[in-house]
Protein backbone atom coordinates (compact mmCIF):
# COMPACT_ATOMS: atom_id res chain seq x y z
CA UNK A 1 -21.51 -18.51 12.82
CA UNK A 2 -23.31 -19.39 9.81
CA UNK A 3 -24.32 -15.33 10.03
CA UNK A 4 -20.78 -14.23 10.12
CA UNK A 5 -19.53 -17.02 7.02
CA UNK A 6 -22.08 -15.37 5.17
CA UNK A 7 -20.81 -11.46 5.51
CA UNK A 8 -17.16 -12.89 5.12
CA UNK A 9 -18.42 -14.57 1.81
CA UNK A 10 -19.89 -11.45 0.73
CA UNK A 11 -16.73 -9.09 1.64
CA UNK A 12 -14.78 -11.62 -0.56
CA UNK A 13 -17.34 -11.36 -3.13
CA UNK A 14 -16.28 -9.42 -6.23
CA UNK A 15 -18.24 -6.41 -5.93
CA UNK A 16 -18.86 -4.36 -9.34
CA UNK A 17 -19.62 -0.56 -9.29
CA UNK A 18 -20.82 -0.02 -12.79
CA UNK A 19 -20.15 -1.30 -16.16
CA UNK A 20 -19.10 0.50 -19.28
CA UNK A 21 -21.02 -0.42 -22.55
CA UNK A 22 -17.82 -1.32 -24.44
CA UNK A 23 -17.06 -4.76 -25.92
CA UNK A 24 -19.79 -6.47 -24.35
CA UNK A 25 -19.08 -4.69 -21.09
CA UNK A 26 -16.08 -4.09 -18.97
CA UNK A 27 -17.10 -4.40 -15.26
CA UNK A 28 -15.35 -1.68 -13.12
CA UNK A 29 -15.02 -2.98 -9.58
CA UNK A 30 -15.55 -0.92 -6.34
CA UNK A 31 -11.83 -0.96 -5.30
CA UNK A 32 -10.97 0.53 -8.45
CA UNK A 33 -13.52 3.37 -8.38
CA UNK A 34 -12.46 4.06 -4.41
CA UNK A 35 -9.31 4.12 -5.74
CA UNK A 36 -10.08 6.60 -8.07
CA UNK A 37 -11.89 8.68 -5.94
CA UNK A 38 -8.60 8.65 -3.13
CA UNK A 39 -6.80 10.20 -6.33
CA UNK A 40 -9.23 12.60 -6.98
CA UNK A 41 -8.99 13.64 -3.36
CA UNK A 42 -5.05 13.70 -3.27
CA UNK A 43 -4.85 15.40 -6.45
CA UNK A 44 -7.77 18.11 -5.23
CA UNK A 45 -5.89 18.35 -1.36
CA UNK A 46 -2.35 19.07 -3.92
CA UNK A 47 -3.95 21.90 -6.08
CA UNK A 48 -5.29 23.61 -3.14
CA UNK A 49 -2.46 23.21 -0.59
CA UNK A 50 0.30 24.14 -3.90
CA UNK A 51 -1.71 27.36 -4.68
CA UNK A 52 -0.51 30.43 -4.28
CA UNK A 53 3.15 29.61 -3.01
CA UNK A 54 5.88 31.69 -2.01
CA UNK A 55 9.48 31.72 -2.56
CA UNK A 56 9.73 34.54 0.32
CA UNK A 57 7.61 34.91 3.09
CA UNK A 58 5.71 32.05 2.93
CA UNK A 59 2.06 31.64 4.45
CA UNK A 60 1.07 29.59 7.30
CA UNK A 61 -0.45 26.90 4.77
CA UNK A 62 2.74 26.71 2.69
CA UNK A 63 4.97 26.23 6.24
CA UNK A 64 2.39 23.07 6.43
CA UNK A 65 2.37 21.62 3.61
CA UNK A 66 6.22 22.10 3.44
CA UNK A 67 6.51 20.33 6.70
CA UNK A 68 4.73 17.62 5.71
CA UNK A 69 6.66 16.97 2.59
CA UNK A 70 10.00 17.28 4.38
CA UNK A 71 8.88 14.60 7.64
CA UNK A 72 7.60 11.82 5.05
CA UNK A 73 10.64 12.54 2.55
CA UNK A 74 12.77 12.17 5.93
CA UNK A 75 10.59 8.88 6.73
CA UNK A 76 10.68 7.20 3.49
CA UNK A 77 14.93 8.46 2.84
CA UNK A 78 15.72 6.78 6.30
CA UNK A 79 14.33 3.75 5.34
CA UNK A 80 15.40 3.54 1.65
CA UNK A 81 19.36 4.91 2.51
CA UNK A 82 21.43 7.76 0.88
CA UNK A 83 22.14 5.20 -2.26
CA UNK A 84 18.18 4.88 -3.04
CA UNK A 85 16.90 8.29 -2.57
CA UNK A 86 15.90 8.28 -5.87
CA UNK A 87 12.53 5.88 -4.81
CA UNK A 88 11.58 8.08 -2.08
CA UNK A 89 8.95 9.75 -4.38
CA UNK A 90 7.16 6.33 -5.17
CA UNK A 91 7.83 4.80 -1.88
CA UNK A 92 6.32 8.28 -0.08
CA UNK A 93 3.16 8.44 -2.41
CA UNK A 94 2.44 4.80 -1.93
CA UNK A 95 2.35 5.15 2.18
CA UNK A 96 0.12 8.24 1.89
CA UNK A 97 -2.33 5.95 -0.74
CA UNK A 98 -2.37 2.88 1.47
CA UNK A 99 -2.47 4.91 4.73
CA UNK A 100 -5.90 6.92 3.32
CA UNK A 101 -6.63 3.45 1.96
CA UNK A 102 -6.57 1.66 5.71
CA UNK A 103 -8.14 4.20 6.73
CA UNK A 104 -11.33 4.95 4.98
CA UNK A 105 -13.20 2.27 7.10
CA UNK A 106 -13.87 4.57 9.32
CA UNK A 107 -16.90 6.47 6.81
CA UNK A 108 -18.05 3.01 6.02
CA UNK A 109 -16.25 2.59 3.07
CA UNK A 110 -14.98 -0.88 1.81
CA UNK A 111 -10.93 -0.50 1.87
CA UNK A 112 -9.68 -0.78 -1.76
CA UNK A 113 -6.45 -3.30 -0.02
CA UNK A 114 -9.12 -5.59 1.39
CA UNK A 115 -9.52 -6.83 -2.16
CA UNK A 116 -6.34 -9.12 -3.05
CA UNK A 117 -6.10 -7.67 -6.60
CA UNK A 118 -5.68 -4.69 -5.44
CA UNK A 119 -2.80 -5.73 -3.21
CA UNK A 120 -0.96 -8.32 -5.44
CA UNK A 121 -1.42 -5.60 -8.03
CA UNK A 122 0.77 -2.96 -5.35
CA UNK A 123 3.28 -5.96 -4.58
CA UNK A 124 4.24 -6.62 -8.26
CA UNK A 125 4.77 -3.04 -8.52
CA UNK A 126 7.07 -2.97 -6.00
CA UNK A 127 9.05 -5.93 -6.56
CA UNK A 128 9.66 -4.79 -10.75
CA UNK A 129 10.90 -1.53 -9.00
CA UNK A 130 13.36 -3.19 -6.64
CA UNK A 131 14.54 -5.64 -9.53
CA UNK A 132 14.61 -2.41 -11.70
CA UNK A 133 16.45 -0.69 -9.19
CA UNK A 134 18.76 -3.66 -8.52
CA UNK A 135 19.60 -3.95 -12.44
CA UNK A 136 20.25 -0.12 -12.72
CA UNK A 137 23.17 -0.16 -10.08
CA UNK A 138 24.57 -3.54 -10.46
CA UNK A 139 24.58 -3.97 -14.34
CA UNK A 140 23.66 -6.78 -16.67
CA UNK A 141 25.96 -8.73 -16.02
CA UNK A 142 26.43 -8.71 -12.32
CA UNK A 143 22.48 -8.38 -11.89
CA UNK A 144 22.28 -12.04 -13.15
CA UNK A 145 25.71 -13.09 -11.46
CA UNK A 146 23.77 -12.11 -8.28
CA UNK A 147 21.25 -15.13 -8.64
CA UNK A 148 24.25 -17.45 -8.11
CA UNK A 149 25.58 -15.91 -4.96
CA UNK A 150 26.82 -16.91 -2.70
CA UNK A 151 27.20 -19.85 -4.86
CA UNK A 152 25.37 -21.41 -7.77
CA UNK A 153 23.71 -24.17 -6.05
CA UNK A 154 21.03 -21.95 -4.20
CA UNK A 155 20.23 -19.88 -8.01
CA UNK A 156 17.25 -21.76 -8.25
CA UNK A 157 16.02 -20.70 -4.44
CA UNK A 158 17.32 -16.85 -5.27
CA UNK A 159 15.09 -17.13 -8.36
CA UNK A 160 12.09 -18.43 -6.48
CA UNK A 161 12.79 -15.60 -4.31
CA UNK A 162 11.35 -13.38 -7.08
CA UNK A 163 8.07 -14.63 -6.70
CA UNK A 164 8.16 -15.00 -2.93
CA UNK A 165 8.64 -11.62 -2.06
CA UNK A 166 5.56 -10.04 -3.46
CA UNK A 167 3.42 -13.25 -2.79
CA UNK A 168 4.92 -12.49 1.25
CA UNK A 169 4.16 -8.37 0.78
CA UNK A 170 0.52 -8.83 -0.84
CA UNK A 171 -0.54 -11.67 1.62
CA UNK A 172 0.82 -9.85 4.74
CA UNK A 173 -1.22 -6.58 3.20
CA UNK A 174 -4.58 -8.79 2.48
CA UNK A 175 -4.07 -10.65 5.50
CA UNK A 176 -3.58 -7.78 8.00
CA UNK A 177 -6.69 -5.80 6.41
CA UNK A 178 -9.24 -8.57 6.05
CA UNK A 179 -8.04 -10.15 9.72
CA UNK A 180 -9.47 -6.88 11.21
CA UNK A 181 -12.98 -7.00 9.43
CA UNK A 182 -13.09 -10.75 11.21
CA UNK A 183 -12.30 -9.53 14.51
CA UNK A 184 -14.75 -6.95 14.21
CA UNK A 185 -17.93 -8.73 12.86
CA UNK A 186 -16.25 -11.41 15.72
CA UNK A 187 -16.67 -8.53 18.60
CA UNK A 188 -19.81 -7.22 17.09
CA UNK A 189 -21.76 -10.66 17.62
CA UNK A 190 -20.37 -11.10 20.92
CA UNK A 191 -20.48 -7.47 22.12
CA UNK A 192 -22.58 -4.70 20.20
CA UNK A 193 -22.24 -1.91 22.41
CA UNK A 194 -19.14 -0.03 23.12
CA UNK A 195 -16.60 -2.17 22.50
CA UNK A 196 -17.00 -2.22 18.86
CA UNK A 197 -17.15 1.52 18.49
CA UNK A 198 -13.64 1.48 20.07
CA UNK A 199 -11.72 -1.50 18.59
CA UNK A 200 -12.81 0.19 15.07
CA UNK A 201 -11.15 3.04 14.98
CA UNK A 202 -7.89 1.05 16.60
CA UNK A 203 -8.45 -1.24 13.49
CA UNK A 204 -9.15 1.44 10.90
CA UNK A 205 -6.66 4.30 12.39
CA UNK A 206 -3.78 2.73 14.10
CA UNK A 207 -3.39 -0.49 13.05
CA UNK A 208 -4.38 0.48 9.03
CA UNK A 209 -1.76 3.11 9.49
CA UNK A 210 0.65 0.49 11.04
CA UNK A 211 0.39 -1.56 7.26
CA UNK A 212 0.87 1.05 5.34
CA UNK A 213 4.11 1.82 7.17
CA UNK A 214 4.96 -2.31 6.96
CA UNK A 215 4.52 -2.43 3.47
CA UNK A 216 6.82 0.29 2.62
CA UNK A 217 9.02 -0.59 5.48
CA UNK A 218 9.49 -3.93 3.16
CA UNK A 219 9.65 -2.22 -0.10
CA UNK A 220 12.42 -0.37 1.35
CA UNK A 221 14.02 -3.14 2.39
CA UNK A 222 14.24 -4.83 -0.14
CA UNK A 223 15.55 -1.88 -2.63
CA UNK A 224 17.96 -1.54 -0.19
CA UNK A 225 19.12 -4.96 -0.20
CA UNK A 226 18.69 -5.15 -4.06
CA UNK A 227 21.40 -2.53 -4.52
CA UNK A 228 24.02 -3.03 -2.19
């Protein structure tokens, strides 16, 4: 045990990836520059899947990529609604960044969400977008009239609510993520052959792909709610 509190320590440990010389040295952490590097890869896969498109006649590539655009657009609309269709675009590119974020543990790469920052960072995000979203179509004035529904009493517990929902989306995120690595230093000191080989890639594949869709699932929900 004393063996696995020690790796758990160290995967909680803030882990820098290089420093940059500039007022006495701004640490840049390893979740930011595996973030980066998903980017780089996204925006690389984009160029090269975009190039060379047709308006008639299109190629085998362009059917693909086409196809794939149109089934997450479809995913992400059902869950946001005809009324927030506008959001699909964010809500779509954060479910491809957090599933090829789940995901990466498979090439023995640290997960950027296993670092809370990086998740309370994506669940403030989301909840200024759904109070954006929720201010855009309601109004001023009956954006703060909602706080007081469905009667004044409970505007203290619909203002609390502010804070709640991204502490609940960031937590459940973090939780989910870091709950597998357990598990699976947890099956590795108990079993070393086999098993763990196939319990990873449930953990990294399915189940990281399984958050991703949770978190957006949430996000959606909560637009949804915002603007009705």
């Amino acid at each position: 045990m004393g063996e696995l509190s020690a790796k758990l320590q160290e995967e909680l440990e803030i882990k820098t990836a290089f420093t940059i010389p500039l007022f006495g040295g701004i640490d840049v952490n390893q979740s930011v520059v595996v973030t980066w590097c998903i980017m780089a890869f996204l925006l690389i896969v984009a160029l090269i899947m975009t190039s060379g498109m047709k308006v008639r006649n299109p190629g085998k590539k362009q059917i693909m990529i086409e196809s794939f655009v149109v089934w997450i657009q479809n995913l992400t609309g059902d869950m946001l609604g005809e009324e927030a269709r506008e959001y699909v675009p964010y809500i779509s590119t954060i479910l491809i960044y957090l599933g090829i974020s789940n995901v990466i543990g498979i090439f023995n790469i640290s997960p950027p969400t296993r670092d809370l920052r990086v998740t309370v960072a994506l669940a403030l995000m989301s909840i200024v977008l759904i109070e954006a979203a929720a201010f855009k179509k309601k109004g001023p004035k009956k954006f703060f009239k909602s706080f007081a529904e469905p009667m004044a009493v409970v505007a203290p517990m619909n203002v609390l609510e502010l804070g709640i929902k991204p502490l609940s989306l960031c937590m459940r995120l973090f939780g989910n993520v870091f709950a597998a690595f357990v598990i699976m230093e947890l099956v590795k000191m108990a079993v070393p052959i086999v098993l763990p080989a196939a319990l990873c890639l449930y953990f990294d594949l399915f189940d990281g792909l399984i958050q991703a869709y949770v978190f957006v699932f949430l996000t959606s929900l909560y637009i949804k709610e915002a603007i009705e």
